[in-house]
C-alpha atoms as a PDB file:
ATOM      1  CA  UNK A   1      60.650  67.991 108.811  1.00  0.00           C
ATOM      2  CA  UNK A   2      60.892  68.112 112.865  1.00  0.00           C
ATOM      3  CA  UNK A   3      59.226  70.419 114.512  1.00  0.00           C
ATOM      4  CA  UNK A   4      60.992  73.989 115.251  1.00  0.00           C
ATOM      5  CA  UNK A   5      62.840  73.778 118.555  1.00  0.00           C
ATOM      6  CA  UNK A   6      64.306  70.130 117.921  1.00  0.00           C
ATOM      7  CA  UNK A   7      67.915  69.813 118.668  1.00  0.00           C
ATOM      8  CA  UNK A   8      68.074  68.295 114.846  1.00  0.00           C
ATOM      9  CA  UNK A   9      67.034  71.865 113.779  1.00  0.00           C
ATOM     10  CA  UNK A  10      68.586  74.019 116.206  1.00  0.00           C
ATOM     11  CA  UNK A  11      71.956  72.104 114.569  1.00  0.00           C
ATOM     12  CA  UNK A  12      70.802  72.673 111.138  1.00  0.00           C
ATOM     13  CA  UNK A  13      70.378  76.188 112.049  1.00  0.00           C
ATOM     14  CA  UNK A  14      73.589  76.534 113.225  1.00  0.00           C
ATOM     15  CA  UNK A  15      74.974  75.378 110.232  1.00  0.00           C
ATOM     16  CA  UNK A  16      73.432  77.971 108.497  1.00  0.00           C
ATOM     17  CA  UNK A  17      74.302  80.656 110.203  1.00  0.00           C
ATOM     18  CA  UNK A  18      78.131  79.156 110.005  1.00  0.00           C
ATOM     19  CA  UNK A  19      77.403  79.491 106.559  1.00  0.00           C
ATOM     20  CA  UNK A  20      76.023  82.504 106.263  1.00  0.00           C
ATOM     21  CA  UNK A  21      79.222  84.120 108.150  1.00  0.00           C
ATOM     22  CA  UNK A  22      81.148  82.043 105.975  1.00  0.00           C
ATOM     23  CA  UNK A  23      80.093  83.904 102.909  1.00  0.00           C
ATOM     24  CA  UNK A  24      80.126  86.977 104.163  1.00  0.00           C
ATOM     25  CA  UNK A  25      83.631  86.099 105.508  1.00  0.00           C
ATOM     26  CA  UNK A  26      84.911  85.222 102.030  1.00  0.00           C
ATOM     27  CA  UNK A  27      82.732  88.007 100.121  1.00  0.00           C
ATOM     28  CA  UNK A  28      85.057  90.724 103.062  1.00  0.00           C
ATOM     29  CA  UNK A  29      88.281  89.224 101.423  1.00  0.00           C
ATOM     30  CA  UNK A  30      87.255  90.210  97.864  1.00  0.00           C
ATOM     31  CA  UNK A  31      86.324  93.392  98.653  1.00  0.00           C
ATOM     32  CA  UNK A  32      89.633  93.647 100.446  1.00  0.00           C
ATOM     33  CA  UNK A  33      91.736  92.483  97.419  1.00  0.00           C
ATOM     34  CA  UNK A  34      89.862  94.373  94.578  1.00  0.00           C
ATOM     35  CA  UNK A  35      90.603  97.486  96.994  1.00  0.00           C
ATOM     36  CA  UNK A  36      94.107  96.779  97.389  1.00  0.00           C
ATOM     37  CA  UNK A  37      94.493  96.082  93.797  1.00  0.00           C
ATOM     38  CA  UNK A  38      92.742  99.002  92.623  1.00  0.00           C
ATOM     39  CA  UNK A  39      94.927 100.838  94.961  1.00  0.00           C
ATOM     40  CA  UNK A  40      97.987  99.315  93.395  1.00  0.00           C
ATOM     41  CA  UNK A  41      96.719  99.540  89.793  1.00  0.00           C
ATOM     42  CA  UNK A  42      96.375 103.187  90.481  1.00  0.00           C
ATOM     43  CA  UNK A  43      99.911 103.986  91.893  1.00  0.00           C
ATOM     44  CA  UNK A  44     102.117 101.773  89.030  1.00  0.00           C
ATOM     45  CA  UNK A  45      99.882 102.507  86.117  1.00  0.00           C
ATOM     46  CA  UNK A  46      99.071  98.871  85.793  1.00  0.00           C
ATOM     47  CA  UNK A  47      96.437  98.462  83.606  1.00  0.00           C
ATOM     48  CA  UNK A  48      96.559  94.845  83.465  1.00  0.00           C
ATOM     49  CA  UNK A  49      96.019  94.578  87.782  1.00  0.00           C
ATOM     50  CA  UNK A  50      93.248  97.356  86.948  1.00  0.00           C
ATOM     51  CA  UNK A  51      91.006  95.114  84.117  1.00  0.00           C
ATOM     52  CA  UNK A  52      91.617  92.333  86.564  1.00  0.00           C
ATOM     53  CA  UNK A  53      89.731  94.445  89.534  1.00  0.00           C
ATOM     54  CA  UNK A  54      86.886  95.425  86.837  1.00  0.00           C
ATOM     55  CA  UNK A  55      86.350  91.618  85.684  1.00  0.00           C
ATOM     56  CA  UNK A  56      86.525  90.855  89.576  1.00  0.00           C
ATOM     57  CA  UNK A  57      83.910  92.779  90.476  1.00  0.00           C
ATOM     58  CA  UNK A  58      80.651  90.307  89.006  1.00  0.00           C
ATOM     59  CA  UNK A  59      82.183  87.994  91.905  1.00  0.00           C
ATOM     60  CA  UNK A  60      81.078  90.090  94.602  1.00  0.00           C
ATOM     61  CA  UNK A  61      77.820  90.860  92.813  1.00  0.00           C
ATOM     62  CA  UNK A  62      76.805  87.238  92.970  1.00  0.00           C
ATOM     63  CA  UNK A  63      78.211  86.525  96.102  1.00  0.00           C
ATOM     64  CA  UNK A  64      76.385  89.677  97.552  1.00  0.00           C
ATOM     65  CA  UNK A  65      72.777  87.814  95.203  1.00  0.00           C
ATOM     66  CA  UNK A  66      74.033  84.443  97.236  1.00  0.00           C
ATOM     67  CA  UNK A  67      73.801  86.340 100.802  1.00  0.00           C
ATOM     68  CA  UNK A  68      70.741  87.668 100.045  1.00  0.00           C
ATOM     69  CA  UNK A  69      68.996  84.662  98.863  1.00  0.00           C
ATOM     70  CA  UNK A  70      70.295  82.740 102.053  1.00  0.00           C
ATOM     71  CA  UNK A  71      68.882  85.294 104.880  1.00  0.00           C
ATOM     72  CA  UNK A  72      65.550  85.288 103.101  1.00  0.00           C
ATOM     73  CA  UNK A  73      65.585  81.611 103.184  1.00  0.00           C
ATOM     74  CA  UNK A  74      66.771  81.393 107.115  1.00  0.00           C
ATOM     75  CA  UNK A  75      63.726  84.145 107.654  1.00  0.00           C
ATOM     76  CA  UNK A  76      61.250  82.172 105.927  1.00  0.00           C
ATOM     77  CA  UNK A  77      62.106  78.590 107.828  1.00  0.00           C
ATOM     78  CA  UNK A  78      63.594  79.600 110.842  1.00  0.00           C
ATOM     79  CA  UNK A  79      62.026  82.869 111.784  1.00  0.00           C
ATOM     80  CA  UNK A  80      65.394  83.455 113.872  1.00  0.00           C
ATOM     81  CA  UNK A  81      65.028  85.760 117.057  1.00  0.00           C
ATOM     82  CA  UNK A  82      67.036  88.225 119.287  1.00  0.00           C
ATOM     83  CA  UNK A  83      70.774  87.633 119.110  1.00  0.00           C
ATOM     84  CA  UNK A  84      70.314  85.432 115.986  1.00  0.00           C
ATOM     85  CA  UNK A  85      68.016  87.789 114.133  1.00  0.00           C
ATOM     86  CA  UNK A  86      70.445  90.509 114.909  1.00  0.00           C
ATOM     87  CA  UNK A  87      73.279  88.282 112.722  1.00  0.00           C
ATOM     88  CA  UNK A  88      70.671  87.205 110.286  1.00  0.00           C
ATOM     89  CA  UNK A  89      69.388  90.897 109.288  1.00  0.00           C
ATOM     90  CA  UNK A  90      72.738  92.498 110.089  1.00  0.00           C
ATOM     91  CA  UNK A  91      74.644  90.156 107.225  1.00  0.00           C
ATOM     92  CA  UNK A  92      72.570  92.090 104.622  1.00  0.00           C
ATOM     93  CA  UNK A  93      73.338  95.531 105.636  1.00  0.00           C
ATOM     94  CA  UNK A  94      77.150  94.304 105.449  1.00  0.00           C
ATOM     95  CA  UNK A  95      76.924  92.153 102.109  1.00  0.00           C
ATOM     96  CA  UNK A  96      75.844  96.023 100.885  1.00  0.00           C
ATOM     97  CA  UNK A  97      78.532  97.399 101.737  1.00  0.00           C
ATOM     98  CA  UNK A  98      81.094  95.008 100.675  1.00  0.00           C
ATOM     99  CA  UNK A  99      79.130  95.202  97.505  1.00  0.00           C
ATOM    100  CA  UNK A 100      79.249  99.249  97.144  1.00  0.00           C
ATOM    101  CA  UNK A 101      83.757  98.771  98.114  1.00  0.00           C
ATOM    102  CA  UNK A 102      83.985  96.554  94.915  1.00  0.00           C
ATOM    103  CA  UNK A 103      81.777  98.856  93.269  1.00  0.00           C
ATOM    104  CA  UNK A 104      84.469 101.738  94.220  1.00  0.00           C
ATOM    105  CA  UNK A 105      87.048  99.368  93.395  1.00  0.00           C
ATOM    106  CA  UNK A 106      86.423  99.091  90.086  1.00  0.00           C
ATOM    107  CA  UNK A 107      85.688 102.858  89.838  1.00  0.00           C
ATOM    108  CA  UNK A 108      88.847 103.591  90.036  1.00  0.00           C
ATOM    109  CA  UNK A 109      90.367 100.943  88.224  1.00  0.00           C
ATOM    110  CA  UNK A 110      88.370 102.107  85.589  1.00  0.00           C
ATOM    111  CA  UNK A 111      89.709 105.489  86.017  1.00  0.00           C
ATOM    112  CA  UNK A 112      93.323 103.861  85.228  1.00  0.00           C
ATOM    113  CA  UNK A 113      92.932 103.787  82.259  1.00  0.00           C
ATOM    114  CA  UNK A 114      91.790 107.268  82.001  1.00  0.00           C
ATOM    115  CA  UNK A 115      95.178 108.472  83.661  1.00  0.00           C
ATOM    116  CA  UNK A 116      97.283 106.683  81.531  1.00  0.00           C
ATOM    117  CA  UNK A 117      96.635 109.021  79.036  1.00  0.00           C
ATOM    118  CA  UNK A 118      97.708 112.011  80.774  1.00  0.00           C
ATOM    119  CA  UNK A 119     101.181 113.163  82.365  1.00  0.00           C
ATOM    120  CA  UNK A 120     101.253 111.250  86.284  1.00  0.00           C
ATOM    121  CA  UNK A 121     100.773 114.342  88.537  1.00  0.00           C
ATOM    122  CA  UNK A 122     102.687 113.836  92.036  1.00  0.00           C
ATOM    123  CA  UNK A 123      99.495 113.732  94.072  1.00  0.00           C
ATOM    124  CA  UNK A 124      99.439 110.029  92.645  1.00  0.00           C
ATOM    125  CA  UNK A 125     101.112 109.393  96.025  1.00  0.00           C
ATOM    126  CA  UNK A 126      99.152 111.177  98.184  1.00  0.00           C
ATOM    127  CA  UNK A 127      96.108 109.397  96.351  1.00  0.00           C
ATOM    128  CA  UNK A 128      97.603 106.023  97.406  1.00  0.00           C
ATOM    129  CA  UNK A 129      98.478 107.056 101.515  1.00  0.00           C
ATOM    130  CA  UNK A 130      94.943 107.508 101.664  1.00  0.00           C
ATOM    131  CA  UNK A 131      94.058 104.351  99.931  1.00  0.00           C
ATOM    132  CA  UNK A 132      96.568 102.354 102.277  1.00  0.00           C
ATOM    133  CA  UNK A 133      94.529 103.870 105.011  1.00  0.00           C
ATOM    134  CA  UNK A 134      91.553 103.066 103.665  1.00  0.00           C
ATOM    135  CA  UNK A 135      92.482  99.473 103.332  1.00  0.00           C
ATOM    136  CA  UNK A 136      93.655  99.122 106.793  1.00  0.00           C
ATOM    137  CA  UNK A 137      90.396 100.296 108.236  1.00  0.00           C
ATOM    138  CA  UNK A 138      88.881  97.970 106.045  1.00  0.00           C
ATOM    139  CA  UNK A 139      91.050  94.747 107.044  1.00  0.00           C
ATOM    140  CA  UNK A 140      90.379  95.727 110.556  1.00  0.00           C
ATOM    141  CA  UNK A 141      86.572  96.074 110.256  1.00  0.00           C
ATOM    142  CA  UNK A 142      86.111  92.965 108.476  1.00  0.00           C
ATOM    143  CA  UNK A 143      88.896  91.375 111.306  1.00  0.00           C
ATOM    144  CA  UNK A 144      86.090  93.382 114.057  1.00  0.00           C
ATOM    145  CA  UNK A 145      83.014  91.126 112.436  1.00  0.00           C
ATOM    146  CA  UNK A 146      84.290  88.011 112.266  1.00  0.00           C
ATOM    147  CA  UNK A 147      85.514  87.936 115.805  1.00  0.00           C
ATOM    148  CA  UNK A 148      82.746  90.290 117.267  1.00  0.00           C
ATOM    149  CA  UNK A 149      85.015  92.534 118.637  1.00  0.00           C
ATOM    150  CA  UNK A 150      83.811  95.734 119.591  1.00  0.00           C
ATOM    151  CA  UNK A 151      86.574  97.207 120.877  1.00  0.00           C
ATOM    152  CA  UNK A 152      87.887  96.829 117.400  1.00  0.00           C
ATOM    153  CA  UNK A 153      84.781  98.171 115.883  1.00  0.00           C
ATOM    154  CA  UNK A 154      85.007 101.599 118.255  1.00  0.00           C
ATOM    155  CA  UNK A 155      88.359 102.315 117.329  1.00  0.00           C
ATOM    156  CA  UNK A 156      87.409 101.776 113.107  1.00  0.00           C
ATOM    157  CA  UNK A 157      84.678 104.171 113.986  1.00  0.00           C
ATOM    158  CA  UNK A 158      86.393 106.525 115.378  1.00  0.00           C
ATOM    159  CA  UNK A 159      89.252 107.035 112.887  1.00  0.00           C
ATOM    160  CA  UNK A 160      86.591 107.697 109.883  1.00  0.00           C
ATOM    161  CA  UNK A 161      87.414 110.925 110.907  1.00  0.00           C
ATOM    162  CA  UNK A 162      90.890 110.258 110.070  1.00  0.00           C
ATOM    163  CA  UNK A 163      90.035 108.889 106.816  1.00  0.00           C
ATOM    164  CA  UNK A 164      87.954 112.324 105.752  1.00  0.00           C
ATOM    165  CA  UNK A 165      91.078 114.621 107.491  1.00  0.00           C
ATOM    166  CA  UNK A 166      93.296 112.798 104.906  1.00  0.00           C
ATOM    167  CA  UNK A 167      90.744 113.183 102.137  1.00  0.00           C
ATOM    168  CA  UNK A 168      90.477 117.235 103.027  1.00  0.00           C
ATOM    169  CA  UNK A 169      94.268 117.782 102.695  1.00  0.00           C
ATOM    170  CA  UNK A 170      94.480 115.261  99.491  1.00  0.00           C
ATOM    171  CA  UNK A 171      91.160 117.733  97.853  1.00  0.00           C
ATOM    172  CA  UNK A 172      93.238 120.825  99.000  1.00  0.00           C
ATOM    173  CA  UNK A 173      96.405 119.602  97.187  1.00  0.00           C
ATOM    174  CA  UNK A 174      94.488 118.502  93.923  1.00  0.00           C
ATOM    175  CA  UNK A 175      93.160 121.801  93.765  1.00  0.00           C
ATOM    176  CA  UNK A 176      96.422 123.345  94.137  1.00  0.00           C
ATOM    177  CA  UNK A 177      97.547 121.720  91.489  1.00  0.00           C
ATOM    178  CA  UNK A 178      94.773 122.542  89.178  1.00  0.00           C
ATOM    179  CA  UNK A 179      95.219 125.818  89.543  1.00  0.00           C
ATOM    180  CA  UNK A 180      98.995 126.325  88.979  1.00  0.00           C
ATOM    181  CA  UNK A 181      98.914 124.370  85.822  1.00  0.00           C
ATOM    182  CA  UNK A 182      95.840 123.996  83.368  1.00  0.00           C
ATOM    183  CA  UNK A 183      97.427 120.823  82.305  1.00  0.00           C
ATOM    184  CA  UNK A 184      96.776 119.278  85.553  1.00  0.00           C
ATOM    185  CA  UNK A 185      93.334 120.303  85.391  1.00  0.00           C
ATOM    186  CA  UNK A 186      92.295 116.355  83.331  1.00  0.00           C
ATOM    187  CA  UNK A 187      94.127 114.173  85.582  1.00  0.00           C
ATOM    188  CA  UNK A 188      93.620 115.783  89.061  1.00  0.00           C
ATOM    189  CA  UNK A 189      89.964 115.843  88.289  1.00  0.00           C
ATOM    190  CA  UNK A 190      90.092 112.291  87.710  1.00  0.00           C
ATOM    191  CA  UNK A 191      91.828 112.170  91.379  1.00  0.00           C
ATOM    192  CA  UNK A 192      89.646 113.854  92.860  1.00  0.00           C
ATOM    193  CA  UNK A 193      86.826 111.467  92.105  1.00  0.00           C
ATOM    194  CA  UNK A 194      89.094 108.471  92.945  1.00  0.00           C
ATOM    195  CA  UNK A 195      89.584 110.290  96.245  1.00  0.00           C
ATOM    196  CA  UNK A 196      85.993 110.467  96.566  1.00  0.00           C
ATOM    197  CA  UNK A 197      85.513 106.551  96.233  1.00  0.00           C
ATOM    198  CA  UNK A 198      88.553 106.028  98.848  1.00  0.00           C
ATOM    199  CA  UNK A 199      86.409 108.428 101.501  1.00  0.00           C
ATOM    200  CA  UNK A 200      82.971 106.266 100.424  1.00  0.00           C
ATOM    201  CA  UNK A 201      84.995 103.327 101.249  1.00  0.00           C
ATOM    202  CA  UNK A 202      86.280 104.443 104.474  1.00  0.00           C
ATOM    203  CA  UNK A 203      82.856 105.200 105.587  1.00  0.00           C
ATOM    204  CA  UNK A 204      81.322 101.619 104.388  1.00  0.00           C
ATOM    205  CA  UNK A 205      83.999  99.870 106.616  1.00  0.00           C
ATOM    206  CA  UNK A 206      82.642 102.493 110.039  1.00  0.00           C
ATOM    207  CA  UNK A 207      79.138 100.729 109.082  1.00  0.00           C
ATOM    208  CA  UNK A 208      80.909  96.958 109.005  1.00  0.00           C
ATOM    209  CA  UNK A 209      81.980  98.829 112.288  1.00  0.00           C
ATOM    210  CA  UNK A 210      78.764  99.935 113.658  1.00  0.00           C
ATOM    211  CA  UNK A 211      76.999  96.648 112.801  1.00  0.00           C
ATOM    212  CA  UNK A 212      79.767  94.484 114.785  1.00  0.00           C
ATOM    213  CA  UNK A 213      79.103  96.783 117.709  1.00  0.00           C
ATOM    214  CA  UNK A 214      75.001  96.313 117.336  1.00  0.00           C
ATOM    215  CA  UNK A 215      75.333  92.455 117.049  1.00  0.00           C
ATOM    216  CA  UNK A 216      77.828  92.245 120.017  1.00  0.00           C
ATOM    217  CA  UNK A 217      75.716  94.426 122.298  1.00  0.00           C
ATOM    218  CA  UNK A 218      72.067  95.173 120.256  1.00  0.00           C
ATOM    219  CA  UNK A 219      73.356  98.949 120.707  1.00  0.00           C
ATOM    220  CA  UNK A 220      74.053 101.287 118.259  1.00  0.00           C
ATOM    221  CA  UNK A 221      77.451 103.558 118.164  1.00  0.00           C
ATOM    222  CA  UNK A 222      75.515 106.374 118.608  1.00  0.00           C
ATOM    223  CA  UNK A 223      74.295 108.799 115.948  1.00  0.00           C
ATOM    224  CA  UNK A 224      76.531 110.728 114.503  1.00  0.00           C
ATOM    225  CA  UNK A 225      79.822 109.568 113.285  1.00  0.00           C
ATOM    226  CA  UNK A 226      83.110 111.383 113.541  1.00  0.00           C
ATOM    227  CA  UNK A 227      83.809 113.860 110.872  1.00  0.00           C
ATOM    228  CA  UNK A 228      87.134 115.137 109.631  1.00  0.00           C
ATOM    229  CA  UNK A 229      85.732 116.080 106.129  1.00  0.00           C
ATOM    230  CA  UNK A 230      86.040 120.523 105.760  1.00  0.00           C
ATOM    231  CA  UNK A 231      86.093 120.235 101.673  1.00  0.00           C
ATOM    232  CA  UNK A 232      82.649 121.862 101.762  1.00  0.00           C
ATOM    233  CA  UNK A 233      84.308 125.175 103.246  1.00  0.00           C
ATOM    234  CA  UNK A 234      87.142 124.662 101.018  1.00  0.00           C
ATOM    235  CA  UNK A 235      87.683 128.597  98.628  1.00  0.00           C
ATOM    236  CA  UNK A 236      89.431 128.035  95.396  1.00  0.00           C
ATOM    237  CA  UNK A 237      93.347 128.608  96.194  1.00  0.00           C
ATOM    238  CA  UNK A 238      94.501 131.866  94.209  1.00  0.00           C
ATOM    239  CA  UNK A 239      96.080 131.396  90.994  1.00  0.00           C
ATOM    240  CA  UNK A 240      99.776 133.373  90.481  1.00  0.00           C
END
């Protein structure tokens, strides 16, 4: 093997880092469609699209196992530095977090079947504005990484508060419900937590956000995040 510093290796390393963002590139697009499918599984009642996301979701696993293996490798032989190091140690931090959407996804694909079993409440649609939202900022944080755009990655960051303002008026209406019928009580609980995954998604796609901004400048989008979530202060609406 040439020594470190040879053209032949600074090519081979190149190649790995191609595909390393390669992987993470494709591993971004399954986490987008088990999302949207999820989503869309969800809002029809399809339970067929929903086993689909839960049988999808071993894909990411491995691909997330794949990522892992190849930074360990690329730290071991090419004990990458600065700029490169940043890419190398930053893929594994956003691997996770693809890993943890699918792992949402499937949450609530799971809970489709669970609904089907109770009358559809109308927050159904409320349920799926937020996911739509969710899977833009999503789309546009993975669109941020690939292209290193951190102008891109600011404005993803900065609507997380957007995401938890939705979630606040979607745990408000849930709650509403819940408490004007005891029938609603099943079903809107299970909403609630799939409104819980959507927020958890929203905020892995600010930290695909935040690490585009630390690879493109080695600076971090400061320390605390945007917050638009009040359900904490939330009092139980009165009951008639």
């Amino acid at each position: 093997m040439p020594p470190i510093g040879t053209p032949h290796t600074v090519r081979a390393f190149d190649a790995e880092l191609d595909a390393l963002n390669q992987k993470i590139a494709r591993m971004g697009g399954m986490a987008e469609t088990q999302l949207g499918d999820a989503v869309q599984a969800l809002v029809t009642a399809d339970l067929a699209l929903a086993d689909q996301v839960i049988k999808g979701d071993d894909a990411v696993d491995t691909t997330e196992d794949s990522v892992n293996e190849m930074v360990v490798r690329m730290l071991a032989l090419r004990q990458p530095m600065a700029d490169d190091l940043r890419v190398v140690m930053s893929s594994l931090k956003v691997a996770g977090a693809l890993e943890r959407v699918a792992d949402h996804a499937a949450g609530i694909a799971h809970r489709v079947h669970t609904l089907k079993h109770h009358a559809p409440v109308p927050a159904v649609k409320s349920v799926g504005r937020l996911g739509a939202l969710v899977l833009e900022l999503l789309k546009d944080s993975l669109d941020g990484y690939s292209n290193r755009d951190t102008e891109r990655a600011i404005r993803v960051w900065e609507r997380d508060e957007e995401v938890d303002a939705l979630y606040s008026s979607l745990f408000r209406e849930l709650l509403t419900y819940m408490m004007e019928d005891p029938r609603n009580i099943a079903p809107c609980s299970h909403l609630l937590f799939v409104a819980k995954n959507l927020e958890r998604i929203g905020d892995h796609a600010t930290t695909v956000a935040e690490v585009t901004h630390f690879i493109a400048t080695g600076k971090r989008l400061g320390r605390g995040r945007p917050k638009g979530d009040t359900t904490a202060s939330f009092d139980m609406p009165e009951s008639n």
